[in-house]
N, C-alpha and C. Protein backbone atom coordinates (compact mmCIF):
# COMPACT_ATOMS: atom_id res chain seq x y z
N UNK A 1 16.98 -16.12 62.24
CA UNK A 1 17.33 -15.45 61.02
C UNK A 1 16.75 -14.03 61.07
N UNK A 2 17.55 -13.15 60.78
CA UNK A 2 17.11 -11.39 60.85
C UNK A 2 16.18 -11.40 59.55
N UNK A 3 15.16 -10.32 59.66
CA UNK A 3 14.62 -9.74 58.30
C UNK A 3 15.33 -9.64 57.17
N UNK A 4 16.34 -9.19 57.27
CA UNK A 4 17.08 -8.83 56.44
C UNK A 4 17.74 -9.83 55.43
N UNK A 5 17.81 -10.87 56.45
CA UNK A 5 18.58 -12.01 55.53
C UNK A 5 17.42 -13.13 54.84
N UNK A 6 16.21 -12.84 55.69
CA UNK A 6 15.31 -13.51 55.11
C UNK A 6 14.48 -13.01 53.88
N UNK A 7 14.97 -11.46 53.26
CA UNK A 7 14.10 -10.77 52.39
C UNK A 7 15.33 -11.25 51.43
N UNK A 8 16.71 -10.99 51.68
CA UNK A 8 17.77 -11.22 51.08
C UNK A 8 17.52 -12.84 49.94
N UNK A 9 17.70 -13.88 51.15
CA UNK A 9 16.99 -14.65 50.29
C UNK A 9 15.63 -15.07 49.17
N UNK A 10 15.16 -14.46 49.67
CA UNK A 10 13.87 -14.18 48.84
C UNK A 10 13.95 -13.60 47.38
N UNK A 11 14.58 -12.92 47.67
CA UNK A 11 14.84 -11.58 46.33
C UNK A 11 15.94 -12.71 45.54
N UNK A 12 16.80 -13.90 46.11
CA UNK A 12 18.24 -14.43 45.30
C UNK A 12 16.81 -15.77 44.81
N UNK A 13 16.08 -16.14 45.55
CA UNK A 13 15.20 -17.27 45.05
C UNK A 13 13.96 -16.73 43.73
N UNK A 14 13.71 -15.49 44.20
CA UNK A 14 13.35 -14.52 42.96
C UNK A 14 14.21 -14.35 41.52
N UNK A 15 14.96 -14.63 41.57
CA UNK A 15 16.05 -13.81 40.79
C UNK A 15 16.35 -15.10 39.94
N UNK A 16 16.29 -16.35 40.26
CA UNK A 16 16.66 -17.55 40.18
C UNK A 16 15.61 -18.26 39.28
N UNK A 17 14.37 -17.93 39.59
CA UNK A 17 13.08 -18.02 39.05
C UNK A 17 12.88 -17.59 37.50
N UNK A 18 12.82 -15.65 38.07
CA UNK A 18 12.97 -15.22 37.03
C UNK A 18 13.97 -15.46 35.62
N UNK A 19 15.47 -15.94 36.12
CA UNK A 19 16.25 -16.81 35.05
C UNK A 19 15.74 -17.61 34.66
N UNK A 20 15.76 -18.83 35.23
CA UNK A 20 14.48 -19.91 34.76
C UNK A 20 13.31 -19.23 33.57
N UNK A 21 12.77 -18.62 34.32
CA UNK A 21 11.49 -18.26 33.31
C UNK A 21 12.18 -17.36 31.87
N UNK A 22 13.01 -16.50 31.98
CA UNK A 22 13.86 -15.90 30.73
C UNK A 22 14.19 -17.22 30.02
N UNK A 23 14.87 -18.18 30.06
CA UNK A 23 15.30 -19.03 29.63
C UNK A 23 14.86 -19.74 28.88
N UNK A 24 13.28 -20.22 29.38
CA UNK A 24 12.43 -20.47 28.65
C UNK A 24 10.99 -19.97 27.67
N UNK A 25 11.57 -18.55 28.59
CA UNK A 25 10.98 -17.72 27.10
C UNK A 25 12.15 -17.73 26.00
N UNK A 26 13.41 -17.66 25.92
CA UNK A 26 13.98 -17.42 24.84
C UNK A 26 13.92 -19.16 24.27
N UNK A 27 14.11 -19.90 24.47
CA UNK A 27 13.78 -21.11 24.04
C UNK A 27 12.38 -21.23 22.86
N UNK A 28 11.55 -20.87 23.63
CA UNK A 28 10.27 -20.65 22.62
C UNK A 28 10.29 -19.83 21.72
N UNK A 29 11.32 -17.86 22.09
CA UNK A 29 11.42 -17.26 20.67
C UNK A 29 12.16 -18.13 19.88
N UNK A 30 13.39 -18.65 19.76
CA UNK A 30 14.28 -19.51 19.23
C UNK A 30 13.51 -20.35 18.31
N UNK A 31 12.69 -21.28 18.96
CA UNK A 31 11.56 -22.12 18.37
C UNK A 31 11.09 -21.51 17.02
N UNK A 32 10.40 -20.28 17.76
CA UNK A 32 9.35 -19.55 16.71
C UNK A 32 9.87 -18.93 15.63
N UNK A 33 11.24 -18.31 15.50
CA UNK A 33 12.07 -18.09 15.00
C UNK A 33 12.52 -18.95 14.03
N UNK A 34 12.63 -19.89 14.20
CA UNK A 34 13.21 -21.20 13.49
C UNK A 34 12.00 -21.30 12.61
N UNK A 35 10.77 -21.78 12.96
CA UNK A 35 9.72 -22.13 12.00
C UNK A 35 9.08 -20.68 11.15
N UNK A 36 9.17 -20.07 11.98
CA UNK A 36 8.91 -18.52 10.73
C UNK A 36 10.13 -18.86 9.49
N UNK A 37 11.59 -18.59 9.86
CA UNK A 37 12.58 -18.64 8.49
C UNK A 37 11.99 -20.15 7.82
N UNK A 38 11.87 -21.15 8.33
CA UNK A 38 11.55 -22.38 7.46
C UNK A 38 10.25 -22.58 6.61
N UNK A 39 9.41 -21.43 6.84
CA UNK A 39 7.78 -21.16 6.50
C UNK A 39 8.49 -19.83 5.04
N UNK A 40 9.08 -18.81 5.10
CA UNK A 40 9.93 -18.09 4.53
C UNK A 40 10.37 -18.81 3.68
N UNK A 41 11.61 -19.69 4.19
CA UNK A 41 11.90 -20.57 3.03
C UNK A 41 11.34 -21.28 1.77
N UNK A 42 10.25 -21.64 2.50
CA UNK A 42 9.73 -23.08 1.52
C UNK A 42 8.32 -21.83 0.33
N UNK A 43 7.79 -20.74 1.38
CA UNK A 43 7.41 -19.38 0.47
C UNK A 43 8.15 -18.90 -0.50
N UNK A 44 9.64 -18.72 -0.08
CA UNK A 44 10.37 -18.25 -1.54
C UNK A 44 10.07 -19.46 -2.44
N UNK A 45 10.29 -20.91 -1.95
CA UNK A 45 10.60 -21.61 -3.30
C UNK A 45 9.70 -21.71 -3.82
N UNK A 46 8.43 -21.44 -3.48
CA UNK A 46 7.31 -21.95 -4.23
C UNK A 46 6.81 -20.53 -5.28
N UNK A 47 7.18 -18.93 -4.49
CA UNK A 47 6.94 -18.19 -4.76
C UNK A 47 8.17 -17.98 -6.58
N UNK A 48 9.68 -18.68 -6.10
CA UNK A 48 9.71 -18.74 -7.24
C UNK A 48 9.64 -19.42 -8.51
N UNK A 49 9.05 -20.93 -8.39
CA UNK A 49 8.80 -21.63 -9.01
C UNK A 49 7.65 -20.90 -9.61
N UNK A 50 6.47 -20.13 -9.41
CA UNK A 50 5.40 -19.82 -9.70
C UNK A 50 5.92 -18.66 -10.57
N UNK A 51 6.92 -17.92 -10.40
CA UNK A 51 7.14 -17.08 -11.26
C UNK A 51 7.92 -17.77 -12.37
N UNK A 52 8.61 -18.55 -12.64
CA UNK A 52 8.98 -19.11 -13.25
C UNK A 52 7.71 -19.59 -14.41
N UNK A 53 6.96 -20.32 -14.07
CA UNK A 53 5.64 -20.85 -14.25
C UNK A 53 5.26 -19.69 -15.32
N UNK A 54 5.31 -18.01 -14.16
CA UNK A 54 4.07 -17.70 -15.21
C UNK A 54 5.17 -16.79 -16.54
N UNK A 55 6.46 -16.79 -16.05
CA UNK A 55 7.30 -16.30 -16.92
C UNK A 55 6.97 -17.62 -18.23
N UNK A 56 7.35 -18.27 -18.06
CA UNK A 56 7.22 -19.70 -19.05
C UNK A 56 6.07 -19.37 -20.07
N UNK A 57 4.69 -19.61 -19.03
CA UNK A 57 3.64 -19.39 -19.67
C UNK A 57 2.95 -17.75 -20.54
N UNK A 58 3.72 -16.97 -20.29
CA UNK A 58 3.88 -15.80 -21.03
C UNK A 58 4.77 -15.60 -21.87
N UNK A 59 5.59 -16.40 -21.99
CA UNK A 59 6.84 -16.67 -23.14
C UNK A 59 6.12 -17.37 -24.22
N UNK A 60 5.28 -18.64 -23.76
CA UNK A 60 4.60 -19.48 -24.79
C UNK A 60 3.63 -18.66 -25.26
N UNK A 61 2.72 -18.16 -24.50
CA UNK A 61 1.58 -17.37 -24.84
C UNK A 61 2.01 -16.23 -26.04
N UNK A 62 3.05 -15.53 -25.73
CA UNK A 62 3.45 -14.56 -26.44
C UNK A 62 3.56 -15.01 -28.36
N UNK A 63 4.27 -15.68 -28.17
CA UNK A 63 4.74 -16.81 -29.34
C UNK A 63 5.50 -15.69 -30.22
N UNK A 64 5.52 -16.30 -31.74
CA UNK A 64 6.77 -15.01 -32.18
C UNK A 64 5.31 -14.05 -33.18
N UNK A 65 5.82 -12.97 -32.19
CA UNK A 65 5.10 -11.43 -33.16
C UNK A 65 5.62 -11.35 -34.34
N UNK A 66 4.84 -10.60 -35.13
CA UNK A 66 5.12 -9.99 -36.56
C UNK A 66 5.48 -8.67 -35.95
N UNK A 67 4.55 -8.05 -35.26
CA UNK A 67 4.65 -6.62 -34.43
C UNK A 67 5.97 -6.55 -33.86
N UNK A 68 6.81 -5.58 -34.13
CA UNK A 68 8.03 -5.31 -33.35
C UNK A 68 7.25 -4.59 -32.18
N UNK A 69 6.99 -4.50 -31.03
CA UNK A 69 6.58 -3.63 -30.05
C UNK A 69 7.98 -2.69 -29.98
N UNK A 70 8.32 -1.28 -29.52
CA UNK A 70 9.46 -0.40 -29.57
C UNK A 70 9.32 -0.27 -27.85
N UNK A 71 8.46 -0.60 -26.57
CA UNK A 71 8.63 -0.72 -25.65
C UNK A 71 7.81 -1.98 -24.93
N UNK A 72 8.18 -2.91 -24.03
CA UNK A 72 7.92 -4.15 -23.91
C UNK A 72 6.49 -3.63 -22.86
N UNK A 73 5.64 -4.17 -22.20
CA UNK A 73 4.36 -3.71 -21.38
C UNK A 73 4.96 -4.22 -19.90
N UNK A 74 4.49 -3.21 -19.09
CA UNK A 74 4.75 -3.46 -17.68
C UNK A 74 4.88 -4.54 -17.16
N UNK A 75 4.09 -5.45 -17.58
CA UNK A 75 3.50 -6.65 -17.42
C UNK A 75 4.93 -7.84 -17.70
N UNK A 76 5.67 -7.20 -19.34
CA UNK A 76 6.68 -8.33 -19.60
C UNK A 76 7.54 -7.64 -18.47
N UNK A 77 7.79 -7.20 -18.39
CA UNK A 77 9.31 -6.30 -17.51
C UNK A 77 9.10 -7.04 -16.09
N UNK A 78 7.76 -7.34 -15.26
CA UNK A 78 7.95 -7.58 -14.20
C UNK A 78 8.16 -9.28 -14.40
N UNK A 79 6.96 -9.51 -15.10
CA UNK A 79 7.58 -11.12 -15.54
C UNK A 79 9.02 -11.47 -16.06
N UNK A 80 10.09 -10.79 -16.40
CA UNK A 80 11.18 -10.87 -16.86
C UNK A 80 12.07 -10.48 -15.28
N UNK A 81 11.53 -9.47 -15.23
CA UNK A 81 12.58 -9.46 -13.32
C UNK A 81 11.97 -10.43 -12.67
N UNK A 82 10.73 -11.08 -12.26
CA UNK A 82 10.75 -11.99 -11.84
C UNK A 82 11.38 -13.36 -12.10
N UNK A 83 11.34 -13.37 -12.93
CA UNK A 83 12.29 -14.90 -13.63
C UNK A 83 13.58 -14.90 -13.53
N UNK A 84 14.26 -13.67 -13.24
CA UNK A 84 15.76 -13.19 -13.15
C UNK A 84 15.81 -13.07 -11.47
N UNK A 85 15.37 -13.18 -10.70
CA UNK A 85 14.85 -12.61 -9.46
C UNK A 85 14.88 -14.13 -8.91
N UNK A 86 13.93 -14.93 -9.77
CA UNK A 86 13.80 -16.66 -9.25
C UNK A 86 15.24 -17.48 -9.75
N UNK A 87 15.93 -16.95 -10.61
CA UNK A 87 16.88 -17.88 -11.17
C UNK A 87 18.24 -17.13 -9.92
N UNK A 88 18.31 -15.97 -9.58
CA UNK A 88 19.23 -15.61 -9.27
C UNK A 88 19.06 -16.06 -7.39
N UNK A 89 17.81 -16.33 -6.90
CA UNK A 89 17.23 -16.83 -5.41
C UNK A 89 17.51 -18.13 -5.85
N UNK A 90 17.31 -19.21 -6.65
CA UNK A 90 17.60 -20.66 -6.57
C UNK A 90 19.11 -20.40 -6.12
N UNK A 91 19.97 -19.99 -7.16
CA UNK A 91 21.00 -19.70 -7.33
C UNK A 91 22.12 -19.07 -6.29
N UNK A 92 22.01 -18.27 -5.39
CA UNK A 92 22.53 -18.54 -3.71
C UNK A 92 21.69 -18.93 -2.86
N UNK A 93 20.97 -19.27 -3.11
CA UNK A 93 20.03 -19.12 -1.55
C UNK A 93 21.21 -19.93 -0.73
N UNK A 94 21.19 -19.80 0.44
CA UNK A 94 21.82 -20.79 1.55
C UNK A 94 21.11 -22.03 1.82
N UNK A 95 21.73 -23.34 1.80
CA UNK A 95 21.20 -24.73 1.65
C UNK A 95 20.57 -24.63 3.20
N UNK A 96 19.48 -25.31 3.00
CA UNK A 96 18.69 -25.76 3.94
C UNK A 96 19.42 -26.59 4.93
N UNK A 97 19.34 -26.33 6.56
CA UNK A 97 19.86 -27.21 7.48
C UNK A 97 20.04 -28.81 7.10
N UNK A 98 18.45 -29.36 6.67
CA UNK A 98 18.61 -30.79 6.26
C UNK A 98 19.93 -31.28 5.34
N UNK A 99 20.20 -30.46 4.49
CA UNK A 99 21.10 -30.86 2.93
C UNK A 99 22.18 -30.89 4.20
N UNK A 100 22.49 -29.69 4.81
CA UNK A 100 23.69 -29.56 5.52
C UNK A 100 24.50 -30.60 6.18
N UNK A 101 23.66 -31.53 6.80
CA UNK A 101 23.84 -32.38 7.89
C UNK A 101 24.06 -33.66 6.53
N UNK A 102 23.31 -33.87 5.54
CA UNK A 102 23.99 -34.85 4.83
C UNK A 102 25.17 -35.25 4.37
């Protein structure tokens, strides 16, 4: 066998390897990928249940004023986009793989 054909092969058994090894690096991003959005996921829901929560509990807290306030406090406005924010994320989110397959 010449040099040539023996470096030749080398470099195609290289090359072959290196696929292999790509392959199973993208396998593992894929993986990691997958459990980041499902960690995301289950963060929104909890993130909006909690706003919900404290929208609720600032609705009760509030109870009915005598005081007309003429501008609402930073405080209601974000608790109010949040609750609009959690009703409108329940409301499309895309169903979870599990529901899917049922």
């Amino acid at each position: 066998m010449k040099p040539l054909e023996s470096r030749k092969q080398l470099l195609i058994a290289e090359s072959e390897l290196n696929r292999a090894q790509l392959v199973g690096d993208m396998t593992a991003l894929t993986a990691g990928v997958r459990t980041l959005t499902d960690r995301a996921r289950s963060f929104g829901s909890i993130a909006s249940a909690a706003a919900l929560l404290v929208a609720g509990l600032a609705a009760f807290r509030r109870g009915k004023s005598v005081e007309a306030d003429p501008k609402p406090s930073w405080a209601q406005t974000v608790l109010k986009g949040a609750g609009l924010v959690s009703t409108l994320w329940m409301a499309f989110r895309a169903p979870r793989r599990d529901q899917k397959e049922k």
